[in-house]
C-alpha atoms as a PDB file:
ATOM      1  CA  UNK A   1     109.075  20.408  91.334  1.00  0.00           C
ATOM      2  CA  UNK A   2     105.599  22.078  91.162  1.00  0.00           C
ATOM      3  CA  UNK A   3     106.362  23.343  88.043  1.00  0.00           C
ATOM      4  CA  UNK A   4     106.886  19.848  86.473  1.00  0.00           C
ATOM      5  CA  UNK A   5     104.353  18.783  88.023  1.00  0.00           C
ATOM      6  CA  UNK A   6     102.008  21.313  86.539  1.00  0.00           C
ATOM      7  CA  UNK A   7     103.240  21.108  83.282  1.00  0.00           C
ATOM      8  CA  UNK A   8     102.839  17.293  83.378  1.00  0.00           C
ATOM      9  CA  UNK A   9      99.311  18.159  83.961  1.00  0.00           C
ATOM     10  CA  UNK A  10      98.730  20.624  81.282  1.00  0.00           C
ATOM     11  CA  UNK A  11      98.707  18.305  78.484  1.00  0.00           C
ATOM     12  CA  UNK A  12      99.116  21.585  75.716  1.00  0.00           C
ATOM     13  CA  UNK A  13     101.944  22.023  77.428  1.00  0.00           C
ATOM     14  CA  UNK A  14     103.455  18.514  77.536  1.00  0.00           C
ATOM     15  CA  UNK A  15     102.637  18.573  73.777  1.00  0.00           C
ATOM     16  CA  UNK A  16     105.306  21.580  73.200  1.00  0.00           C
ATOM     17  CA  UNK A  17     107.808  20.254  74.957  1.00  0.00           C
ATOM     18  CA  UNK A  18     107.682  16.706  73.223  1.00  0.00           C
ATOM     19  CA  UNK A  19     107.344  18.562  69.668  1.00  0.00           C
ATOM     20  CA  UNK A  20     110.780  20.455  70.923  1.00  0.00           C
ATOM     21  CA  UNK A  21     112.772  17.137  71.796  1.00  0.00           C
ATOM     22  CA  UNK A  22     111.384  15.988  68.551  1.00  0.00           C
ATOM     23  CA  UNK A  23     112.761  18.894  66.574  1.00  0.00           C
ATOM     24  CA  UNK A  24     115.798  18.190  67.987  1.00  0.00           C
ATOM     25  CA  UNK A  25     115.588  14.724  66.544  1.00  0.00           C
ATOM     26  CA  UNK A  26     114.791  16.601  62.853  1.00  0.00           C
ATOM     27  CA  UNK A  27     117.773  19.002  63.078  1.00  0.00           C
ATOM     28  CA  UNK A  28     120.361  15.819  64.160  1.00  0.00           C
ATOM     29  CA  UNK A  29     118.795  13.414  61.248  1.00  0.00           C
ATOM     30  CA  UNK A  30     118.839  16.104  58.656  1.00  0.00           C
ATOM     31  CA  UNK A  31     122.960  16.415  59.738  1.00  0.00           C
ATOM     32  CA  UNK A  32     123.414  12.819  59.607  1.00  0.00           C
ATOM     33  CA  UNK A  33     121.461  12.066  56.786  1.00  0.00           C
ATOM     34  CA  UNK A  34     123.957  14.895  54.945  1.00  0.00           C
ATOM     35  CA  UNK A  35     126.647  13.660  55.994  1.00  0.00           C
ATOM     36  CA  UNK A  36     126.411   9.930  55.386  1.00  0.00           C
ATOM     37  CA  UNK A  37     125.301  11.729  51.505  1.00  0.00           C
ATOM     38  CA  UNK A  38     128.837  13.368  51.536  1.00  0.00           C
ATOM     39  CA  UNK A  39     130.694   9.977  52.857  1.00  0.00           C
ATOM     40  CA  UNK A  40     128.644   8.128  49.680  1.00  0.00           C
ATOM     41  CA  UNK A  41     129.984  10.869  47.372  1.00  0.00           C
ATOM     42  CA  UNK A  42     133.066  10.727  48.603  1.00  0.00           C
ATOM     43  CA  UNK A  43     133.158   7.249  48.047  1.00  0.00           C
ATOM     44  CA  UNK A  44     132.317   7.336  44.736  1.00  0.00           C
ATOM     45  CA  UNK A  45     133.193  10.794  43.360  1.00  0.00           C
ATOM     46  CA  UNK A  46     136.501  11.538  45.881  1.00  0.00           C
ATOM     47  CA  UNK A  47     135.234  14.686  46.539  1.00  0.00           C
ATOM     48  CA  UNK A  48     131.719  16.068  48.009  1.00  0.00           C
ATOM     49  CA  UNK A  49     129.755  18.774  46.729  1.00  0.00           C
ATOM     50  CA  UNK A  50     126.249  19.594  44.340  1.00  0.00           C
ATOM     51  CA  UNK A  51     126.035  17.054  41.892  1.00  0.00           C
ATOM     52  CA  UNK A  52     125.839  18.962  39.135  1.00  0.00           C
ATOM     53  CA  UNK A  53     129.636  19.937  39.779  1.00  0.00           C
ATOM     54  CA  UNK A  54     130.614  16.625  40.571  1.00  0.00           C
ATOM     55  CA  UNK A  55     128.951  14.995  37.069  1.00  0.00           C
ATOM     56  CA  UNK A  56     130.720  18.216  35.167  1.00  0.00           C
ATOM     57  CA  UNK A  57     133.706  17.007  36.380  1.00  0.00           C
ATOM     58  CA  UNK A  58     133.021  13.132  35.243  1.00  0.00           C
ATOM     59  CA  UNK A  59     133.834  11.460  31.960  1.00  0.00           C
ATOM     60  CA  UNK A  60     130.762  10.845  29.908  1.00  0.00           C
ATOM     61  CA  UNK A  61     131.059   6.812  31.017  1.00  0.00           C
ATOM     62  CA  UNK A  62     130.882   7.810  34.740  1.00  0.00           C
ATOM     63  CA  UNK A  63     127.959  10.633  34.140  1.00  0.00           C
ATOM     64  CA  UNK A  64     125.814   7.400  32.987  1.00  0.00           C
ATOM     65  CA  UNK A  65     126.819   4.360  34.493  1.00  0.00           C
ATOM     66  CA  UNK A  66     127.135   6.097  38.195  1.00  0.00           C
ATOM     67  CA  UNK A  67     123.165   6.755  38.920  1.00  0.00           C
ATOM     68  CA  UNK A  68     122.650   3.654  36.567  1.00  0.00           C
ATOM     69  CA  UNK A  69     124.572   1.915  39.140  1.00  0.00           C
ATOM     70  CA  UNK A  70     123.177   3.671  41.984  1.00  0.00           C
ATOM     71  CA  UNK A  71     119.460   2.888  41.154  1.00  0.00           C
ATOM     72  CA  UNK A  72     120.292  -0.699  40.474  1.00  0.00           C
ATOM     73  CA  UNK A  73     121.681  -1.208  44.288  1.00  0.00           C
ATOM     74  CA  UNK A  74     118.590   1.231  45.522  1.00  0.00           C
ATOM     75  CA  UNK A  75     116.080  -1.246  43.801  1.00  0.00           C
ATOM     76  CA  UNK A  76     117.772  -4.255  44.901  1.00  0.00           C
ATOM     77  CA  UNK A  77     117.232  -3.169  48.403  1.00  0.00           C
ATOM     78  CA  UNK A  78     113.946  -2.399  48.533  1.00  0.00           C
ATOM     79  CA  UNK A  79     113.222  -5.654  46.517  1.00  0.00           C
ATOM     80  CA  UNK A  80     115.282  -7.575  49.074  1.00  0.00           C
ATOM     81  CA  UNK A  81     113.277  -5.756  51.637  1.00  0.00           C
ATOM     82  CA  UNK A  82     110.094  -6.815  50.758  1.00  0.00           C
ATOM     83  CA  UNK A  83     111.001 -10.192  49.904  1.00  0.00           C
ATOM     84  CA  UNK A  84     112.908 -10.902  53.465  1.00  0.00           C
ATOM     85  CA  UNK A  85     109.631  -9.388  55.523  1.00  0.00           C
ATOM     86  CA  UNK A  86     106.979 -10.410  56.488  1.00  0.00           C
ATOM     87  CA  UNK A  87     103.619  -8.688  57.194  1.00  0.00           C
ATOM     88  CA  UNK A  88     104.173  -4.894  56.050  1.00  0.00           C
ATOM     89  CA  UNK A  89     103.229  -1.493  58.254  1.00  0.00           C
ATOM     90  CA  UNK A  90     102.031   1.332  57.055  1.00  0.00           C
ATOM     91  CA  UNK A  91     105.474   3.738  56.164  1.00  0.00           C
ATOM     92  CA  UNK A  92     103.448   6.851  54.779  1.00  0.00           C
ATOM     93  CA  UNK A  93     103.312   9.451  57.081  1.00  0.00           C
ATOM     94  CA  UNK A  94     100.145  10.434  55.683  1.00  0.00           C
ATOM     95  CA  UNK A  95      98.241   7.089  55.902  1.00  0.00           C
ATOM     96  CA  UNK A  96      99.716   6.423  59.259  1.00  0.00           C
ATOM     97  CA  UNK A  97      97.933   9.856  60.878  1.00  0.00           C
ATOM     98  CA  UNK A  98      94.981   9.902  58.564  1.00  0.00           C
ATOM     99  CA  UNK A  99      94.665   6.184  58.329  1.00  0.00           C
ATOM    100  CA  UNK A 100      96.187   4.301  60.997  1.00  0.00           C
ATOM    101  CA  UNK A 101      97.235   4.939  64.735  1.00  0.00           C
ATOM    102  CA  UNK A 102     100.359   6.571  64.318  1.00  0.00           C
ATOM    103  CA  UNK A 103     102.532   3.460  64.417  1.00  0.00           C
ATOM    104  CA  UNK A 104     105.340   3.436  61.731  1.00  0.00           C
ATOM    105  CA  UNK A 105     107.661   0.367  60.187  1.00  0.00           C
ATOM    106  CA  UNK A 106     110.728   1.760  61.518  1.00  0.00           C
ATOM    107  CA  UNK A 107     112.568  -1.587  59.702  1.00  0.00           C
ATOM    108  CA  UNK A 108     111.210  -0.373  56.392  1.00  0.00           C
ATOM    109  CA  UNK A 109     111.571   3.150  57.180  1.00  0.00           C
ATOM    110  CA  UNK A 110     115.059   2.772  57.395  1.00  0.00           C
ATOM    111  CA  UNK A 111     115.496   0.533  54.421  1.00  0.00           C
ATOM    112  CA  UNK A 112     113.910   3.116  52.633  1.00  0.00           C
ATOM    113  CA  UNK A 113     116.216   6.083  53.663  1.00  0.00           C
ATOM    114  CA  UNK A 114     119.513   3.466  52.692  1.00  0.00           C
ATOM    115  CA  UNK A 115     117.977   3.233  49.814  1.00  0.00           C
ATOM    116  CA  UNK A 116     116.952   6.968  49.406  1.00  0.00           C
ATOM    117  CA  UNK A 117     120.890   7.125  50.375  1.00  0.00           C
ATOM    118  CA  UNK A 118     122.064   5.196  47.854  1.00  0.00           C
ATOM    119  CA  UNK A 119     120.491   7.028  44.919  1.00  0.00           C
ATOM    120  CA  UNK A 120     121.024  10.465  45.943  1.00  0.00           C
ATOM    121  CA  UNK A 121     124.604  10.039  46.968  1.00  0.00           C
ATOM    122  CA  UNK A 122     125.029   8.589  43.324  1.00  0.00           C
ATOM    123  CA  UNK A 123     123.612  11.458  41.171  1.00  0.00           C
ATOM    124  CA  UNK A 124     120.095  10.801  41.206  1.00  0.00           C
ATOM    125  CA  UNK A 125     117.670  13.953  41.099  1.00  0.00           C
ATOM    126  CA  UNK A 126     115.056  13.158  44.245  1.00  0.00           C
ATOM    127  CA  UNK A 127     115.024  15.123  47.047  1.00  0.00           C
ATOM    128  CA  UNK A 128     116.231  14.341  50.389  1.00  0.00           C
ATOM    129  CA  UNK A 129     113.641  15.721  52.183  1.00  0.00           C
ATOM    130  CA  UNK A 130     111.729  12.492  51.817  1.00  0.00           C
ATOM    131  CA  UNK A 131     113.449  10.454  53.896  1.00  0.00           C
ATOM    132  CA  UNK A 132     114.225  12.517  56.356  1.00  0.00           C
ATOM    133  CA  UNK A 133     110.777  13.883  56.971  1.00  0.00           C
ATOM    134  CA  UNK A 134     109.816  10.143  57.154  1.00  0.00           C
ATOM    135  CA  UNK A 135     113.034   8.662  59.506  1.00  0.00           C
ATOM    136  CA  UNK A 136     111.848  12.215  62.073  1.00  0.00           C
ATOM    137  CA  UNK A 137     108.295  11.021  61.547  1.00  0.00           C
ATOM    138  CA  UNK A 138     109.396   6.840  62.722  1.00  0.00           C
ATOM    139  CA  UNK A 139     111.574   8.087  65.611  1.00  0.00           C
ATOM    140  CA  UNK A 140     108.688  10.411  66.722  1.00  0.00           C
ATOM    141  CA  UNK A 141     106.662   7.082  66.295  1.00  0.00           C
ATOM    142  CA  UNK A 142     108.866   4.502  67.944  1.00  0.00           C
ATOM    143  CA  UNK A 143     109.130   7.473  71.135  1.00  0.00           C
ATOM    144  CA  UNK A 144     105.849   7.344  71.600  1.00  0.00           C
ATOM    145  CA  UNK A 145     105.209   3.574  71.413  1.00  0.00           C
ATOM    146  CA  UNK A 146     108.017   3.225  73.912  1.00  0.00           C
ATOM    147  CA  UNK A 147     106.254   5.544  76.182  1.00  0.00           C
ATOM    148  CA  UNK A 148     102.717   3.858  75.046  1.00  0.00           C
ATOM    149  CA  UNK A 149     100.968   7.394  74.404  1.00  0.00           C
ATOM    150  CA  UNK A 150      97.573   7.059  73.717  1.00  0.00           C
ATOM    151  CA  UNK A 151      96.961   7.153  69.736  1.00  0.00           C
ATOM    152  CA  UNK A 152      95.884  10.720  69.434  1.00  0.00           C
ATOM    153  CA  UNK A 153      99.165  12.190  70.795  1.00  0.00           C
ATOM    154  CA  UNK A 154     101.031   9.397  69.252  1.00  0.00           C
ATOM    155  CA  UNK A 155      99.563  10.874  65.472  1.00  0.00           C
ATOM    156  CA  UNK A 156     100.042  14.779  66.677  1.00  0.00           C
ATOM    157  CA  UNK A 157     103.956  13.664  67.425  1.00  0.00           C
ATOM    158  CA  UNK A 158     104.250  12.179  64.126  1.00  0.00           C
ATOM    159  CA  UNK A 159     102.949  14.988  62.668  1.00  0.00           C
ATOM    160  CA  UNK A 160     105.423  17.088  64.338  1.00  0.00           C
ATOM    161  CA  UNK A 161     108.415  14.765  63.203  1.00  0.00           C
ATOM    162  CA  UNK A 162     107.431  15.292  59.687  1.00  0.00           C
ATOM    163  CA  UNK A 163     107.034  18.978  60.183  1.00  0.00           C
ATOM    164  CA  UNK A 164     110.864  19.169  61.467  1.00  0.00           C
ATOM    165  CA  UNK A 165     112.516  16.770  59.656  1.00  0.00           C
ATOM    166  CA  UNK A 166     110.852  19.160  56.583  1.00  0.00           C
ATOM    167  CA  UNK A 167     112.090  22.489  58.323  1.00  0.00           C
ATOM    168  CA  UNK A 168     115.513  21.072  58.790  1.00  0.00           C
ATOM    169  CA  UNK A 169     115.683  19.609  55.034  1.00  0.00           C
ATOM    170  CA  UNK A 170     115.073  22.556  53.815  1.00  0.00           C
ATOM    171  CA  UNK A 171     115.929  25.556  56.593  1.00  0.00           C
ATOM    172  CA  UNK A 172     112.083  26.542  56.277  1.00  0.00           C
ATOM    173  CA  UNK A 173     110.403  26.601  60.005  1.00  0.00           C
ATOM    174  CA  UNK A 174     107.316  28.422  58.625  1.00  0.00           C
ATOM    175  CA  UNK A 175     106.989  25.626  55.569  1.00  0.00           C
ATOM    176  CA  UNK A 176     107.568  22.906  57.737  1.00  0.00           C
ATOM    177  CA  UNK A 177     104.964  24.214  60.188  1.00  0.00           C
ATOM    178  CA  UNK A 178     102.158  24.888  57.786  1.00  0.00           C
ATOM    179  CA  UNK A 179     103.198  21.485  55.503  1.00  0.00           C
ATOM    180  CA  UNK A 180     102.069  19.417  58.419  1.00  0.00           C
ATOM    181  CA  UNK A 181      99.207  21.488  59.600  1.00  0.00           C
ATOM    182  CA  UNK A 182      97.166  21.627  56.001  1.00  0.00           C
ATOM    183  CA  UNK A 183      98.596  18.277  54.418  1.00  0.00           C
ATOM    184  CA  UNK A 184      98.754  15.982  57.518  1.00  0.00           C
ATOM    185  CA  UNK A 185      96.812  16.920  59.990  1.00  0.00           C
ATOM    186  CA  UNK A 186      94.371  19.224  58.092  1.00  0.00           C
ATOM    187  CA  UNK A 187      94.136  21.444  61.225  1.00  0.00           C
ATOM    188  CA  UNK A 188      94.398  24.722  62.293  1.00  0.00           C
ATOM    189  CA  UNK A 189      93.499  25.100  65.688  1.00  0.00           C
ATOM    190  CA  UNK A 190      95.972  26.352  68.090  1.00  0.00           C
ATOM    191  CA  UNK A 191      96.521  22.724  70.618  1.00  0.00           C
ATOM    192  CA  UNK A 192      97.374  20.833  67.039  1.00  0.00           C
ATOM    193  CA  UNK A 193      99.523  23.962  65.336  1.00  0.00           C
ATOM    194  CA  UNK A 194     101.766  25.191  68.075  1.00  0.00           C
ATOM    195  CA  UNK A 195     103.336  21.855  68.652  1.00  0.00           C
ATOM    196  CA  UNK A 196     104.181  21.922  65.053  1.00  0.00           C
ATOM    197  CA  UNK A 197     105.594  25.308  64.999  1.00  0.00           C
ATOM    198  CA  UNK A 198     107.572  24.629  67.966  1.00  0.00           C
ATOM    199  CA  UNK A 199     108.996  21.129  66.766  1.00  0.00           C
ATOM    200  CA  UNK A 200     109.594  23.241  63.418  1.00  0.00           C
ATOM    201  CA  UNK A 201     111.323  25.975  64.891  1.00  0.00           C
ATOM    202  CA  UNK A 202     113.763  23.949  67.200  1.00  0.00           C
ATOM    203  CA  UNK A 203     114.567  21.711  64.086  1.00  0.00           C
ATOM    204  CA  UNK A 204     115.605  24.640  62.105  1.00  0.00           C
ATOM    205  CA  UNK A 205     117.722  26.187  64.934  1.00  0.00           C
ATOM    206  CA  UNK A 206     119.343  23.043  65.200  1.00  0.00           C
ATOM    207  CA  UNK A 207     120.352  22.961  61.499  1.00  0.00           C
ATOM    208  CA  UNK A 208     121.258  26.403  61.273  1.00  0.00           C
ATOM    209  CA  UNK A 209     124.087  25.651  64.450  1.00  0.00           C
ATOM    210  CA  UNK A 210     125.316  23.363  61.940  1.00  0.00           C
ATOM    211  CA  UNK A 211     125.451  24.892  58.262  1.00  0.00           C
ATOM    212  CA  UNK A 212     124.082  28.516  59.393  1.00  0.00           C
ATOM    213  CA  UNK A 213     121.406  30.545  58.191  1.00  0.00           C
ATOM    214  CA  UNK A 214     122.281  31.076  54.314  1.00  0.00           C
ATOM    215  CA  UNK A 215     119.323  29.283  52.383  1.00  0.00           C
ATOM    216  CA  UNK A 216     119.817  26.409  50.327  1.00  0.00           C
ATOM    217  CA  UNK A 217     119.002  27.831  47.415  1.00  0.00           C
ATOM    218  CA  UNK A 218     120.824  30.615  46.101  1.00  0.00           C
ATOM    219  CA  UNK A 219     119.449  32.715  42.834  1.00  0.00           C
ATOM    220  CA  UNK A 220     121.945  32.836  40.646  1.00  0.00           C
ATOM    221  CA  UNK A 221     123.770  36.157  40.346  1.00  0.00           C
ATOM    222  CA  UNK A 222     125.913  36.672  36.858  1.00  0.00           C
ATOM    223  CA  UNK A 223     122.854  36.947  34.608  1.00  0.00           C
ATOM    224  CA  UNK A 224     122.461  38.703  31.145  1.00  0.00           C
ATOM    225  CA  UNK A 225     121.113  42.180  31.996  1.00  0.00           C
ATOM    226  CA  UNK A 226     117.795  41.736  30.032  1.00  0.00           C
ATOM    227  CA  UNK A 227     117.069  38.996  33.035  1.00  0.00           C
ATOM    228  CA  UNK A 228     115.572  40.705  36.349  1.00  0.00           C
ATOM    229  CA  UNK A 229     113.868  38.524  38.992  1.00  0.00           C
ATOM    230  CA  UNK A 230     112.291  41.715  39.943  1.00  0.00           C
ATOM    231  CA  UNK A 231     110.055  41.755  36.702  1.00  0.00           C
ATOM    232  CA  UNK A 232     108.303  38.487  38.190  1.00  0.00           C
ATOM    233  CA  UNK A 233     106.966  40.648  40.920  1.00  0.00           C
ATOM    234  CA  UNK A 234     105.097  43.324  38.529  1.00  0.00           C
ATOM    235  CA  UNK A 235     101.811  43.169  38.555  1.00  0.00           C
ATOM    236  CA  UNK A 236     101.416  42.196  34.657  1.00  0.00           C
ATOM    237  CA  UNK A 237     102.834  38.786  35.636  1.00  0.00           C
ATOM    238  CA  UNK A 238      99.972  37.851  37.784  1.00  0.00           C
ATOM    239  CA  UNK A 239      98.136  36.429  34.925  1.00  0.00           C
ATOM    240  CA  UNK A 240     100.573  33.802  34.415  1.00  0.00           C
ATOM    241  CA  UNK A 241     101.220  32.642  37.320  1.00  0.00           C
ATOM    242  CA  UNK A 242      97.706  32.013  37.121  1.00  0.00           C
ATOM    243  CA  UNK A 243      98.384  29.690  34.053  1.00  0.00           C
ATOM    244  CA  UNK A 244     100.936  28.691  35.829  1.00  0.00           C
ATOM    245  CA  UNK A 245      99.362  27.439  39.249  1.00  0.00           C
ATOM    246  CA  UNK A 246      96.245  25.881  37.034  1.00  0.00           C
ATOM    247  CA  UNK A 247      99.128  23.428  34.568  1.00  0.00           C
ATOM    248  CA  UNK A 248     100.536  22.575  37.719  1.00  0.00           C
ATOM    249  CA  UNK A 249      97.725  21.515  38.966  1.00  0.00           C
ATOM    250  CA  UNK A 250      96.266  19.612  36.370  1.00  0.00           C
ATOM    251  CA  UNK A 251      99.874  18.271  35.849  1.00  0.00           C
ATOM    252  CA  UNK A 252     100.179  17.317  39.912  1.00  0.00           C
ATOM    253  CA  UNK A 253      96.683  15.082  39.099  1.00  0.00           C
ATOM    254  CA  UNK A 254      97.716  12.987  36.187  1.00  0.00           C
ATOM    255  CA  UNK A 255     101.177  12.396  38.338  1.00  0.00           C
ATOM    256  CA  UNK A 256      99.785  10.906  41.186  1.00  0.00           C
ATOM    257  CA  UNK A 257      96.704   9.309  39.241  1.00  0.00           C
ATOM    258  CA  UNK A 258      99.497   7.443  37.199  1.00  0.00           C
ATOM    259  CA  UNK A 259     101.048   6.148  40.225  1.00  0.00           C
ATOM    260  CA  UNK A 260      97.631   5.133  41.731  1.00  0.00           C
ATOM    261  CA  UNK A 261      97.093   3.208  38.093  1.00  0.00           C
ATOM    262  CA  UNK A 262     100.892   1.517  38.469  1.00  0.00           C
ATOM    263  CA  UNK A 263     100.602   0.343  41.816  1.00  0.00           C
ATOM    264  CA  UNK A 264      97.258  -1.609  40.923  1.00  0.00           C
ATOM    265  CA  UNK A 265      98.990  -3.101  37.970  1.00  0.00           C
ATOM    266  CA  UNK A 266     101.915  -3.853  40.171  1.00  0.00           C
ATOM    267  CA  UNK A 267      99.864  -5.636  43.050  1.00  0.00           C
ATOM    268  CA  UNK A 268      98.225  -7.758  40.463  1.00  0.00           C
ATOM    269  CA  UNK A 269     101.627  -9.515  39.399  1.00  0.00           C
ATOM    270  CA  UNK A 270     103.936 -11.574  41.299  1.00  0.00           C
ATOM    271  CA  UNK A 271     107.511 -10.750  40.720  1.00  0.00           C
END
């Protein structure tokens, strides 16, 4: 009992052991999320698998009007959605810590993952990792309102929910982890980077006690034998990557300075 007790006390301490229960939280959406993806293929495909596979084995007609389909219903719903509510929280993990108090719309949050459902379950290419960095991020949220944490710890916890619900997505603890630390919180220090690491960590252990360690990705191995992935590593290559990195870049700012420009034309009209 004294150890509880000091550990209640030690607030670092509290911290890691929240950021674990909320890994666990990442590691069980990221299954569910997958598997509700597989019962929406299954649905529409009668059979689960990469989509790529499942669209080679589709008749041209399906190969179109499938996603076409798919991102009909997905728009629909979020167009119901914002029609049906009324005033609107804040659903961007990033505004939310930066911005707000750590409070997320867990209504929109999950109309936004059904709809995130919807689209990838019917071919279309967006990653998953979105919503379920965002549904970890709401439950962290909706935890900590219950408990009424005070809005520091209530920001750090969402922070953590998108760092595991990232790890899990994508069996990356160390990603996850340093995601949330440079993007969200913009931190470093040790009482804001070890909670994320830990709720990292315990998300990816979860995930891996589901679909094991074997990464997501896989490089492909019957290549032509003029292709090496080794050759990317020599040191002549450097220079561009360097190109590389600097397109991206430049290619990264028109993206989301397009978006900026839509949504102001957007908010302007009434649909």
């Amino acid at each position: 009992m004294k150890y509880i007790q000091k550990i209640l006390v030690n607030e670092e301490a509290l911290h890691l052991i929240i950021a674990a229960f909320i890994g666990v939280f990442g590691g069980v959406v990221n299954l569910l999320f997958l598997y509700f993806v597989e019962l929406i293929q299954w649905f529409i495909f009668q059979k689960t698998g990469d989509t790529a596979f499942l669209a080679k084995d589709c008749g041209p007609f399906l190969r179109v009007f499938v996603p076409i389909l798919g991102g009909i219903l997905s728009g629909l719903i979020l167009l119901l959605h914002t029609h049906l509510s009324g005033k609107k929280k804040l659903t961007n993990v990033l505004e939310v810590i930066a911005l707000g108090d750590g409070r997320i719309g867990m209504r929109s949050t999950l109309v936004n993952a059904w709809s995130s459902l919807i689209s990838i379950g019917s071919g279309a290419s967006i990653g998953r990792e979105g919503a379920i960095t965002q549904l970890t991020a709401a439950f962290a949220s909706k935890w900590g309102q219950m408990h009424e944490w005070q809005p520091y710890r209530l920001r750090l916890m969402v922070a953590c929910g998108a760092a595991s619900g990232l790890a899990a997505a994508y069996n990356a603890p160390i990603a996850g982890a340093l995601f949330a630390a440079l993007v969200l919180v913009g931190n470093f220090s040790m009482n804001l980077f070890a909670p994320l690491v830990m709720s990292s960590v315990v998300a990816t252990m979860v995930s891996r006690f589901w679909f094991g360690i074997d990464p997501w990705y896989v490089l492909p191995k019957n290549l032509p034998e003029t292709v090496s992935f080794s050759q990317a590593a020599h040191f002549s290559q450097i220079g561009w990557f360097i190109l590389l990195g600097i397109f991206s870049g430049v290619c990264g700012a028109f993206f989301l300075k397009s978006i900026q420009k839509a949504e102001v034309m957007s908010a302007k009209r009434t649909w």
